[in-house]
Structures are given as structure tokens and as C-alpha cells.
C-alpha atoms as a PDB file:
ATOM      1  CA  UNK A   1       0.000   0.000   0.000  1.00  0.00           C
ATOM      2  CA  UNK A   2       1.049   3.384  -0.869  1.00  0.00           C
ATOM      3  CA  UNK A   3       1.318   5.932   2.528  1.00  0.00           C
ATOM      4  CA  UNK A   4       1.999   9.063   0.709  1.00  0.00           C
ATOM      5  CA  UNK A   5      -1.464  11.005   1.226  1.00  0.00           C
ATOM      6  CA  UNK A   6      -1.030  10.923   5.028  1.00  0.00           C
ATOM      7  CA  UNK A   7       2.518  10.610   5.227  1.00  0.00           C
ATOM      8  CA  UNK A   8       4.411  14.432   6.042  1.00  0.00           C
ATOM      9  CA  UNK A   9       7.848  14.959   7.662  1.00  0.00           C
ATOM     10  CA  UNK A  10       7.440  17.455  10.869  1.00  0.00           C
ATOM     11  CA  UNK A  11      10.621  18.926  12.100  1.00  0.00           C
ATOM     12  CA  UNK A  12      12.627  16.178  10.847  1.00  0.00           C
ATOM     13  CA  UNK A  13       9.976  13.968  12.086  1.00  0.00           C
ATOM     14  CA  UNK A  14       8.220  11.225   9.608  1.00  0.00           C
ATOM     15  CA  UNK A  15       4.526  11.763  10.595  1.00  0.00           C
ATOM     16  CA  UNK A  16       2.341   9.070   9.561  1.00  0.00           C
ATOM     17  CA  UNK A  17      -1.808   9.538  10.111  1.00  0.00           C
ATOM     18  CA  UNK A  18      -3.844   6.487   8.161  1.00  0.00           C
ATOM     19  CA  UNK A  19      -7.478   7.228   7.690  1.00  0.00           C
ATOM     20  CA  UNK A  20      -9.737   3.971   7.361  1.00  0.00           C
ATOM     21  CA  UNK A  21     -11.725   1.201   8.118  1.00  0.00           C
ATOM     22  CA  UNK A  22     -10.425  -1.903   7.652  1.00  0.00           C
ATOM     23  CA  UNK A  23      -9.417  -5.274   9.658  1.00  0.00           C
ATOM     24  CA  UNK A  24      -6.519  -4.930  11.630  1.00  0.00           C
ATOM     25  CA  UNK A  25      -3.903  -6.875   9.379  1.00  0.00           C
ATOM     26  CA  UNK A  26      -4.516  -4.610   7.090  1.00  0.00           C
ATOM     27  CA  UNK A  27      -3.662  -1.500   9.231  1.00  0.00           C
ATOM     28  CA  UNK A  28      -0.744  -3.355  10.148  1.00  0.00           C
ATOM     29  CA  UNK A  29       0.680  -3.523   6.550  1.00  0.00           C
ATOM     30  CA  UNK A  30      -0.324   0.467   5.661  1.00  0.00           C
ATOM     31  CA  UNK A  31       1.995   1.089   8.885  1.00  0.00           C
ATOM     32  CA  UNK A  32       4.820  -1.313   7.766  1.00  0.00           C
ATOM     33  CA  UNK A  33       4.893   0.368   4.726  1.00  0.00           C
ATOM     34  CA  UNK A  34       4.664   3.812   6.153  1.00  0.00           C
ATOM     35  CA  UNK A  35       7.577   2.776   8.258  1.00  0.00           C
ATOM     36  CA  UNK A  36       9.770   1.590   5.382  1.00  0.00           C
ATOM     37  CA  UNK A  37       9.332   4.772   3.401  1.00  0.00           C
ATOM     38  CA  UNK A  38      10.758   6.342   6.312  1.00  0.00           C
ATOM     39  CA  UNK A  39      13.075   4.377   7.024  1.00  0.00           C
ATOM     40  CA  UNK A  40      14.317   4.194   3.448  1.00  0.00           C
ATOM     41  CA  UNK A  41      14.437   8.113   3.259  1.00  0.00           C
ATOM     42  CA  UNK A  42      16.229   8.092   6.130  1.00  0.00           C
ATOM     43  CA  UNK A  43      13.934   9.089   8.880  1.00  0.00           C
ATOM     44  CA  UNK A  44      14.881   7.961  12.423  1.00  0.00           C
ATOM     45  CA  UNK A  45      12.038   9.251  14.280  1.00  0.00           C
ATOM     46  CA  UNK A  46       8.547   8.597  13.471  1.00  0.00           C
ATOM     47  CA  UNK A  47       5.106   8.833  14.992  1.00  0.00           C
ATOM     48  CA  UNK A  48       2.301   6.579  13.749  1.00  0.00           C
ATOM     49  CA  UNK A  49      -1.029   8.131  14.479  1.00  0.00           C
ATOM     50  CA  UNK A  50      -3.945   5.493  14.742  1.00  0.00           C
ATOM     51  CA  UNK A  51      -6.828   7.507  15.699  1.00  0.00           C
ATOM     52  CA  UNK A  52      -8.028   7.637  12.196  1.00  0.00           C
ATOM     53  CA  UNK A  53      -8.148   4.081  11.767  1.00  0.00           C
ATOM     54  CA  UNK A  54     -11.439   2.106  12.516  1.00  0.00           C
ATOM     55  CA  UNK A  55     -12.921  -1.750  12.237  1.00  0.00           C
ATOM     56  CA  UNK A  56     -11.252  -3.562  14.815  1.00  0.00           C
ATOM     57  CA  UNK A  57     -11.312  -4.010  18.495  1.00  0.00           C
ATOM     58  CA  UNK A  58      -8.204  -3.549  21.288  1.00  0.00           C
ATOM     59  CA  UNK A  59      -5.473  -6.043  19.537  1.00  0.00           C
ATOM     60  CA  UNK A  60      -4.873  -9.329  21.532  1.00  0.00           C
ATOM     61  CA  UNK A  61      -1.806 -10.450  23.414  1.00  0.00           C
ATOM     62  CA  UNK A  62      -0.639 -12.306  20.176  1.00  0.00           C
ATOM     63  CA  UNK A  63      -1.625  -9.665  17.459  1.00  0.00           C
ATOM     64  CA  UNK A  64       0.197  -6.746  19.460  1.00  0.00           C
ATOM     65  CA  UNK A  65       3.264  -9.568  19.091  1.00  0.00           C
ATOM     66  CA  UNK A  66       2.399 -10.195  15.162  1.00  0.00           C
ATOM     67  CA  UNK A  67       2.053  -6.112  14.733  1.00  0.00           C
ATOM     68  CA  UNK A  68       5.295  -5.570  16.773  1.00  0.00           C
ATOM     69  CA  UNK A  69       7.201  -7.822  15.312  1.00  0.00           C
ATOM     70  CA  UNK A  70       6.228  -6.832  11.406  1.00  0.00           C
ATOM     71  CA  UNK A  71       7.000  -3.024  12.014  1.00  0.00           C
ATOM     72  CA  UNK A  72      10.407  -3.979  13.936  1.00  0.00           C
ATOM     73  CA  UNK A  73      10.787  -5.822  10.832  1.00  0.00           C
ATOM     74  CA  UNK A  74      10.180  -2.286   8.844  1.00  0.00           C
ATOM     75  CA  UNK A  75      12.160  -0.421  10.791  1.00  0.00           C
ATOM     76  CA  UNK A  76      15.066  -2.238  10.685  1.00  0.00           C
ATOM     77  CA  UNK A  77      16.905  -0.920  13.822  1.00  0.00           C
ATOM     78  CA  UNK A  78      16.916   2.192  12.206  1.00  0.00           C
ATOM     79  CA  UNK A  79      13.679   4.044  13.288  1.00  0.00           C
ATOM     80  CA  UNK A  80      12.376   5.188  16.559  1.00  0.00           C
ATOM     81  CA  UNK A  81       8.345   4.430  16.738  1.00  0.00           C
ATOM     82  CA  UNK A  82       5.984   6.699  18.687  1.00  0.00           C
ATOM     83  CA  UNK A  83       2.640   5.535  18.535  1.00  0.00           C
ATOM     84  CA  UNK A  84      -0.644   8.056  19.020  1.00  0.00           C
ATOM     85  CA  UNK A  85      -3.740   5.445  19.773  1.00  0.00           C
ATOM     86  CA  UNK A  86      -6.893   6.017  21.312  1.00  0.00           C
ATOM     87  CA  UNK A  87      -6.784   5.461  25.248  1.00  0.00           C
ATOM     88  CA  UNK A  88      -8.836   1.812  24.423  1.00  0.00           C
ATOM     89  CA  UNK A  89      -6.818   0.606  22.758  1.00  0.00           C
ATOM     90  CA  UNK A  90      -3.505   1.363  24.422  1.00  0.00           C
ATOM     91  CA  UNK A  91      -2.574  -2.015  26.841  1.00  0.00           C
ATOM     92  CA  UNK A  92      -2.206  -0.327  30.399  1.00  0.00           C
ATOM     93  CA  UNK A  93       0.758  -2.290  31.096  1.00  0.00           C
ATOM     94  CA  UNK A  94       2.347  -1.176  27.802  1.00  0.00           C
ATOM     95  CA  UNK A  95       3.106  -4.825  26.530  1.00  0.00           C
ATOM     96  CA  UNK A  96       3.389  -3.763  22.673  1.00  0.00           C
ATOM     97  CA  UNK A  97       6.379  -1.182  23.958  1.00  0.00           C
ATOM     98  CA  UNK A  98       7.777  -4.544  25.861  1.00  0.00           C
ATOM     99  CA  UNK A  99       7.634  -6.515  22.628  1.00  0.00           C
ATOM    100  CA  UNK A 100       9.306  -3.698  20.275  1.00  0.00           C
ATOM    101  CA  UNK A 101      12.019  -3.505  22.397  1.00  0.00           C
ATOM    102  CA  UNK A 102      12.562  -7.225  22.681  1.00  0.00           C
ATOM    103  CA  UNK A 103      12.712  -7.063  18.677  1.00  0.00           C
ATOM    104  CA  UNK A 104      15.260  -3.970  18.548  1.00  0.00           C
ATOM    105  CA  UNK A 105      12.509  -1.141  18.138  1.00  0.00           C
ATOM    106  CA  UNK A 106      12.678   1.615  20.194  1.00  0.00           C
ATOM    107  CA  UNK A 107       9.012   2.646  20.680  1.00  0.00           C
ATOM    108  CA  UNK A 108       6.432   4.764  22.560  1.00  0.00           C
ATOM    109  CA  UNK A 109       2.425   4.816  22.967  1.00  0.00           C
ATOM    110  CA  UNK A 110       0.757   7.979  23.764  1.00  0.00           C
ATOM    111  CA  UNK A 111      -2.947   9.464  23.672  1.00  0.00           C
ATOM    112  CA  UNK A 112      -1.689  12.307  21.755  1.00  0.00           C
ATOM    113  CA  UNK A 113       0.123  13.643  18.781  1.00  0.00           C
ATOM    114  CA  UNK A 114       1.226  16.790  21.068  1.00  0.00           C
ATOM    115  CA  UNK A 115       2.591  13.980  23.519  1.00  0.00           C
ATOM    116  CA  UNK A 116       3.991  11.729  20.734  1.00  0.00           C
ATOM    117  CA  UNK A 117       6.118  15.038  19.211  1.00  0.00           C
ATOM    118  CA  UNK A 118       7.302  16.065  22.559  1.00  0.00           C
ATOM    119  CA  UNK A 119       8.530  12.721  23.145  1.00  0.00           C
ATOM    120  CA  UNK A 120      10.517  11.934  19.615  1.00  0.00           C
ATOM    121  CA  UNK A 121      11.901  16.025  19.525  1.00  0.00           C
ATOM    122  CA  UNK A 122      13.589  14.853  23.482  1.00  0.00           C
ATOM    123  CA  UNK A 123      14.929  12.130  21.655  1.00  0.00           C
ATOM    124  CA  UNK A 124      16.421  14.274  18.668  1.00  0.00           C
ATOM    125  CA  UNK A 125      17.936  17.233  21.140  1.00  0.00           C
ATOM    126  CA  UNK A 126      19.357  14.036  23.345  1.00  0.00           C
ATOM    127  CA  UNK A 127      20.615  12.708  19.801  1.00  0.00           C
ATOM    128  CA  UNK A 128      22.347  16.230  19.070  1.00  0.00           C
ATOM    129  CA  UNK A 129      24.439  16.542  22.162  1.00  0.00           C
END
């Protein structure tokens, strides 16, 4: 899938805002592929915001592994992953965070995309010292 219509680069930061409904492996693969593109242009920050996307319920224990694992995958060791979701579907214990670790993906969940930006731009001045 193609994620140039909602893909924009804010202050050095690949931005990334999917608008649909559609089953959740599908979502999956529009954010692998958003992920590539930034990784491939050489983005190392990015923030994924889900709050667009509809049709599915709170991913399960193993699809947060299957989703983790496919945008680690993407991302190659080579992009930090802040994800904007909607507070129901965020896992209070922050497993999917736990699982892109484990697979080399530095990553944060937040409830907003003022949050999300605040977060990666910390990441980029700590980068620049």
C-alpha cells in the first residue's frame, strides 16, 4: 500500500496519520509500509497516528506480538516508533512497547500527537548533544 497522502515529515519527524476502516492486518501492513518509506528516506524518528483508523477491536496479546514484530521488521533498527492510539486501545501495562524492544525497536504509545512530538523532539535534542 502506498502511505503518501497521510505521510508528512514534521521537524525532521516522519509523521504518519492512516485514515480507514479496515481489519486490523490490514492497518498493520499500511503502517509497515509507512515505516519503510521512512526508514528508506532516512527518517529515524517517526510517529504513527492510529486515531483515524477504525474496524477492529483492542489487539490481543498475540496480534500486538504479530504487529510488533512486522514493524520492527520495517524499521530495521533504524527508526524510533511513537505511537498516538486512542486510550482503548492502548494495553495499560504497555506490553506492545515490551515486545518492540525485545525485537530492537525503540518505541512509545501515547494518547496524543502533542505527547507523541514532545517525546521523539527529546529524543532528537538528546541525539544532538
Amino acid at each position: 500500500m502506498n502511505p503518501a497522502p497521510d505521510f508528512e515529515i514534521v521537524d525532521g519527524i516522519a509523521v504518519y496519520r492512516p485514515v480507514a476502516a479496515c481489519p486490523l492486518p490490514q492497518a498493520v501492513d499500511m503502517i509497515a509500509s509507512a515505516i519503510a518509506r521512512a526508514r528508506s528516506d532516512g527518517h529515524r524518528q517517526m510517529m504513527i497516528v492510529t486515531t483515524g483508523l477504525s474496524g477492529f477491536a483492542s489487539p490481543s496479546v498475540f496480534e500486538r506480538l504479530e504487529l510488533v514484530r512486522r514493524w520492527a521488521e520495517a524499521a530495521q533498527g533504524l527508526v524510533t516508533l511513537c505511537v498516538v492510539a486512542r486510550t482503548e486501545l492502548i494495553d495499560p501495562e504497555r506490553f506492545g512497547v515490551v515486545l518492540a524492544t525485545s525485537f530492537g525497536l525503540p518505541a512509545h504509545v501515547v494518547e496524543s500527537e502533542a505527547e507523541g512530538l514532545q517525546w521523539l523532539r527529546a529524543l532528537q535534542a538528546g541525539a544532538a548533544r
